[in-house]
C-alpha atoms as a PDB file:
ATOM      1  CA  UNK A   1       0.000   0.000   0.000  1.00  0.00           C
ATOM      2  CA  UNK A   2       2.000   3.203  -1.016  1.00  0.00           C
ATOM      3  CA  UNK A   3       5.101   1.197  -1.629  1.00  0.00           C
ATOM      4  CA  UNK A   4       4.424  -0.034   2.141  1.00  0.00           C
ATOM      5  CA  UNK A   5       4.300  -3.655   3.122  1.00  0.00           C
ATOM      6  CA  UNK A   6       1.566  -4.089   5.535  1.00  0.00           C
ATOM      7  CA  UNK A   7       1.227  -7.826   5.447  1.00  0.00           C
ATOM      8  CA  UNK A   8       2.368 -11.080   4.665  1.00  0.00           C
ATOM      9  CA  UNK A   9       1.993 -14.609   5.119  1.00  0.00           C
ATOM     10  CA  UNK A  10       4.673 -17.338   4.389  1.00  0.00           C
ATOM     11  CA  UNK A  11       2.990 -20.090   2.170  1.00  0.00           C
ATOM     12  CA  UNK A  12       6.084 -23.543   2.900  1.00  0.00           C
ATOM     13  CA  UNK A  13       4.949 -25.119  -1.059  1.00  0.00           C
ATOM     14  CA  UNK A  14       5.874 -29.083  -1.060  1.00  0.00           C
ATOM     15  CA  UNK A  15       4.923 -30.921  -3.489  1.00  0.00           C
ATOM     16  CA  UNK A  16       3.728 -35.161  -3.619  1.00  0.00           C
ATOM     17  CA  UNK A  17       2.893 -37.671  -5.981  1.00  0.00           C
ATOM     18  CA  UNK A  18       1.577 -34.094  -8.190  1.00  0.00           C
ATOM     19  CA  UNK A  19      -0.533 -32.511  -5.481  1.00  0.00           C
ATOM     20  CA  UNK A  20       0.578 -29.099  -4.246  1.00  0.00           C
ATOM     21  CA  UNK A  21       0.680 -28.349  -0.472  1.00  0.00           C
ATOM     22  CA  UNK A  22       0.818 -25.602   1.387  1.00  0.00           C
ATOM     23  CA  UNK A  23       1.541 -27.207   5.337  1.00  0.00           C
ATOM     24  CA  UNK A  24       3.566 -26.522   8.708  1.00  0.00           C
ATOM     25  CA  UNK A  25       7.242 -27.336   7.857  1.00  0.00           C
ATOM     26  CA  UNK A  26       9.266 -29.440  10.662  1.00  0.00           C
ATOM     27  CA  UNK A  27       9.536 -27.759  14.198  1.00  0.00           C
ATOM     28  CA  UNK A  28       7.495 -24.828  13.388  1.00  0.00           C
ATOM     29  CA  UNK A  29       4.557 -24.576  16.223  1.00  0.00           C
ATOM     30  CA  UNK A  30       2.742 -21.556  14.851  1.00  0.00           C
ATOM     31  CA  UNK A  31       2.651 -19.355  11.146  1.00  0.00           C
ATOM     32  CA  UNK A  32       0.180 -17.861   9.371  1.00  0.00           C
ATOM     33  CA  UNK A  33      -0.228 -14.058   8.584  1.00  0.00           C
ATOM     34  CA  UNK A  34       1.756 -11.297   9.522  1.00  0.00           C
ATOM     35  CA  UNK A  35       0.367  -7.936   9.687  1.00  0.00           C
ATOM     36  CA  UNK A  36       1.213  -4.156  10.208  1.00  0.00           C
ATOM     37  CA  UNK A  37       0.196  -2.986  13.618  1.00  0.00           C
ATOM     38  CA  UNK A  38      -2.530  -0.404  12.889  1.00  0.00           C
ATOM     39  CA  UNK A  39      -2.337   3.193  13.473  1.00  0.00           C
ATOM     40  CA  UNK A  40      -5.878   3.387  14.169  1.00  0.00           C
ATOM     41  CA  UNK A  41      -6.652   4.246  17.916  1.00  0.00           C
ATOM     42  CA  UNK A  42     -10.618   2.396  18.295  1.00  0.00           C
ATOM     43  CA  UNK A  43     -11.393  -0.810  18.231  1.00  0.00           C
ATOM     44  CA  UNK A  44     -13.669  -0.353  15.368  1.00  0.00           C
ATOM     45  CA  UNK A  45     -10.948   0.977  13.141  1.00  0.00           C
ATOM     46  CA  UNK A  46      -8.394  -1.620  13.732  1.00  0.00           C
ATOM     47  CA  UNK A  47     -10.622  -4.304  13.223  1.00  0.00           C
ATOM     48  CA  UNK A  48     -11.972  -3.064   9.900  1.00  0.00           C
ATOM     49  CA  UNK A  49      -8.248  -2.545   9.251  1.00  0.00           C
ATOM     50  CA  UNK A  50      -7.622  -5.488   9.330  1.00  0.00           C
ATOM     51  CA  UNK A  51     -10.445  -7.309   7.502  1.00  0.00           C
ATOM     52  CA  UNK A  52      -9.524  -5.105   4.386  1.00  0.00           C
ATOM     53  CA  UNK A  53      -5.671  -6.199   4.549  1.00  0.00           C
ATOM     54  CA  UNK A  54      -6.435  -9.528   4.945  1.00  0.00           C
ATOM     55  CA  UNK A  55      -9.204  -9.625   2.632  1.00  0.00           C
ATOM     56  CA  UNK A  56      -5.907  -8.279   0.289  1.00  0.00           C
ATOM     57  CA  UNK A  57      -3.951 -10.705   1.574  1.00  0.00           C
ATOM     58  CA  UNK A  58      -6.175 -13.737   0.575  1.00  0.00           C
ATOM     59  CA  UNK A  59      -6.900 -12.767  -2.749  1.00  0.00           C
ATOM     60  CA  UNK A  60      -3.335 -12.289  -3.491  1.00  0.00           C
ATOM     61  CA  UNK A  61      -2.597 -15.764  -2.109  1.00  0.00           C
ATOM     62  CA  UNK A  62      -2.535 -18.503  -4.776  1.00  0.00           C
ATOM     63  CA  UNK A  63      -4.937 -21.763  -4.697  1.00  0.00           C
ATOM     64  CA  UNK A  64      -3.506 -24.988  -3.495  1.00  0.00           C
ATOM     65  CA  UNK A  65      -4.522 -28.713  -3.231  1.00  0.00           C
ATOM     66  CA  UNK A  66      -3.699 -28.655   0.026  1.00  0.00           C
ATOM     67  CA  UNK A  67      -3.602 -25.368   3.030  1.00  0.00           C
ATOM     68  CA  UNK A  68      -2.822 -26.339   6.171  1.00  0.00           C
ATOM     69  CA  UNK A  69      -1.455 -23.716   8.517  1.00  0.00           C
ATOM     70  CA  UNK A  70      -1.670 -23.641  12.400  1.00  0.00           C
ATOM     71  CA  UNK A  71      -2.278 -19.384  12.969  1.00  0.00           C
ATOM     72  CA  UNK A  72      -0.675 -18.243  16.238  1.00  0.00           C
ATOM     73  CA  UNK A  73      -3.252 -17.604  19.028  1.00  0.00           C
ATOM     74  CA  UNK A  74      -2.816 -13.446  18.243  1.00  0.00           C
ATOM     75  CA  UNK A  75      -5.009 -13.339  15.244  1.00  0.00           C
ATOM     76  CA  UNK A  76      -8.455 -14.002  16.061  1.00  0.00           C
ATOM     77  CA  UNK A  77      -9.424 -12.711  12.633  1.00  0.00           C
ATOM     78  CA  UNK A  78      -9.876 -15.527  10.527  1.00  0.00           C
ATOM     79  CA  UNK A  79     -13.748 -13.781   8.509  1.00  0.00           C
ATOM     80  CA  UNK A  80     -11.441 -13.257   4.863  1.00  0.00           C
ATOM     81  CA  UNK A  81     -10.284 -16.742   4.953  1.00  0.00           C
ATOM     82  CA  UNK A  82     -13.454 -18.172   5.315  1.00  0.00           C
ATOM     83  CA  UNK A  83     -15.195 -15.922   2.912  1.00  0.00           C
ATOM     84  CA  UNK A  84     -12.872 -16.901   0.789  1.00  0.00           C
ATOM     85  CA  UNK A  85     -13.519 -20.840   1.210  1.00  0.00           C
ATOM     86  CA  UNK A  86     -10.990 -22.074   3.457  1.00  0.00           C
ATOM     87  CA  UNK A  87     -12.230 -24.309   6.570  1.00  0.00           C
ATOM     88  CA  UNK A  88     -11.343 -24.507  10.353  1.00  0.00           C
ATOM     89  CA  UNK A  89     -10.694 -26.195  13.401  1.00  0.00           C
ATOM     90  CA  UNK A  90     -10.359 -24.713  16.626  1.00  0.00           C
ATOM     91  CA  UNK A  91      -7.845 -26.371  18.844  1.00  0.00           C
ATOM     92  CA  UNK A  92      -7.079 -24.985  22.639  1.00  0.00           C
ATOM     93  CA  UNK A  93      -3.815 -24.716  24.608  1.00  0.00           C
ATOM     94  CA  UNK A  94      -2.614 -23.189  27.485  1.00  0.00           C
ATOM     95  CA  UNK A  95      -0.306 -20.465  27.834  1.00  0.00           C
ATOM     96  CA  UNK A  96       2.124 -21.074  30.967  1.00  0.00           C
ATOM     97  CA  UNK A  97       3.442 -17.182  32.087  1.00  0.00           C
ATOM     98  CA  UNK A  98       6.840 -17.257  33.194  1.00  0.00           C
ATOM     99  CA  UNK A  99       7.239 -19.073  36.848  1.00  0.00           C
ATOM    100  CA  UNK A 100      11.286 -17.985  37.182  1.00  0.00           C
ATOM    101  CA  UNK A 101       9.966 -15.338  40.099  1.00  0.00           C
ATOM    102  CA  UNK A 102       6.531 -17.244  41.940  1.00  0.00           C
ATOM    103  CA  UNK A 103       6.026 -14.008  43.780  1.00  0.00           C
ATOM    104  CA  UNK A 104       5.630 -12.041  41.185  1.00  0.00           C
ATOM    105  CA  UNK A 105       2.917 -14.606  39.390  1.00  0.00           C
ATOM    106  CA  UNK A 106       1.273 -14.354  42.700  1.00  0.00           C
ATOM    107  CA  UNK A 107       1.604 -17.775  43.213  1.00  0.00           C
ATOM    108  CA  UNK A 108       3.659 -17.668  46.289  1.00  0.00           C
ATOM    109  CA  UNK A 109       3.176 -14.481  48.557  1.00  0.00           C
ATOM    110  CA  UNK A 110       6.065 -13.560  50.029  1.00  0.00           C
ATOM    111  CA  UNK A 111       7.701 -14.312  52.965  1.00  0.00           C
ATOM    112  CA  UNK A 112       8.662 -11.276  55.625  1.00  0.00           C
ATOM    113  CA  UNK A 113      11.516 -12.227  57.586  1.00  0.00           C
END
């Protein structure tokens, strides 16, 4: 936008037996797309934002046998993808906050000696 890059996504292309796939290469936990943090202060703003860069973003993307891409947790945004025909599946996980200092976590009060 403006000679500005405000997104991207990584597409990993392998290819088998003539069908082209676009899946999570080998120790990678989390990909997907990668935006440009908005300038816009509301909520509103952001979010439509957003659905017009990654609307963008998917129609720039080329088709593929196969898509398979596990998004990082940040981007709860998924509308353009779907719009655009691609399925989902919503798997949980826990996020585990740093336990070097248990005070701190308030885990542990502590002590006053």
């Amino acid at each position: 936008r403006g000679g500005s890059l405000v997104a991207g996504i990584p597409l990993p292309v392998s290819k088998m037996a003539g069908i082209t796939m676009v899946t999570m290469p080998p120790l990678t936990q989390t990909l997907g797309p990668v935006l440009l943090p908005s300038s816009k202060t509301t909520y509103e703003g952001r979010l439509s934002g957003e659905m017009e860069v990654l609307e963008e973003l998917v129609a720039a993307m080329p088709r593929y046998h196969v898509f398979s891409m596990h998004f990082h947790y940040n981007l709860t945004n998924w509308l353009p993808f779907y719009w655009a025909g691609y399925q989902q599946t919503t798997r949980y996980t826990y996020i585990i906050p740093d336990l070097t200092d248990l005070a701190s976590c308030g885990i542990v009060s502590p002590t006053s000696d």
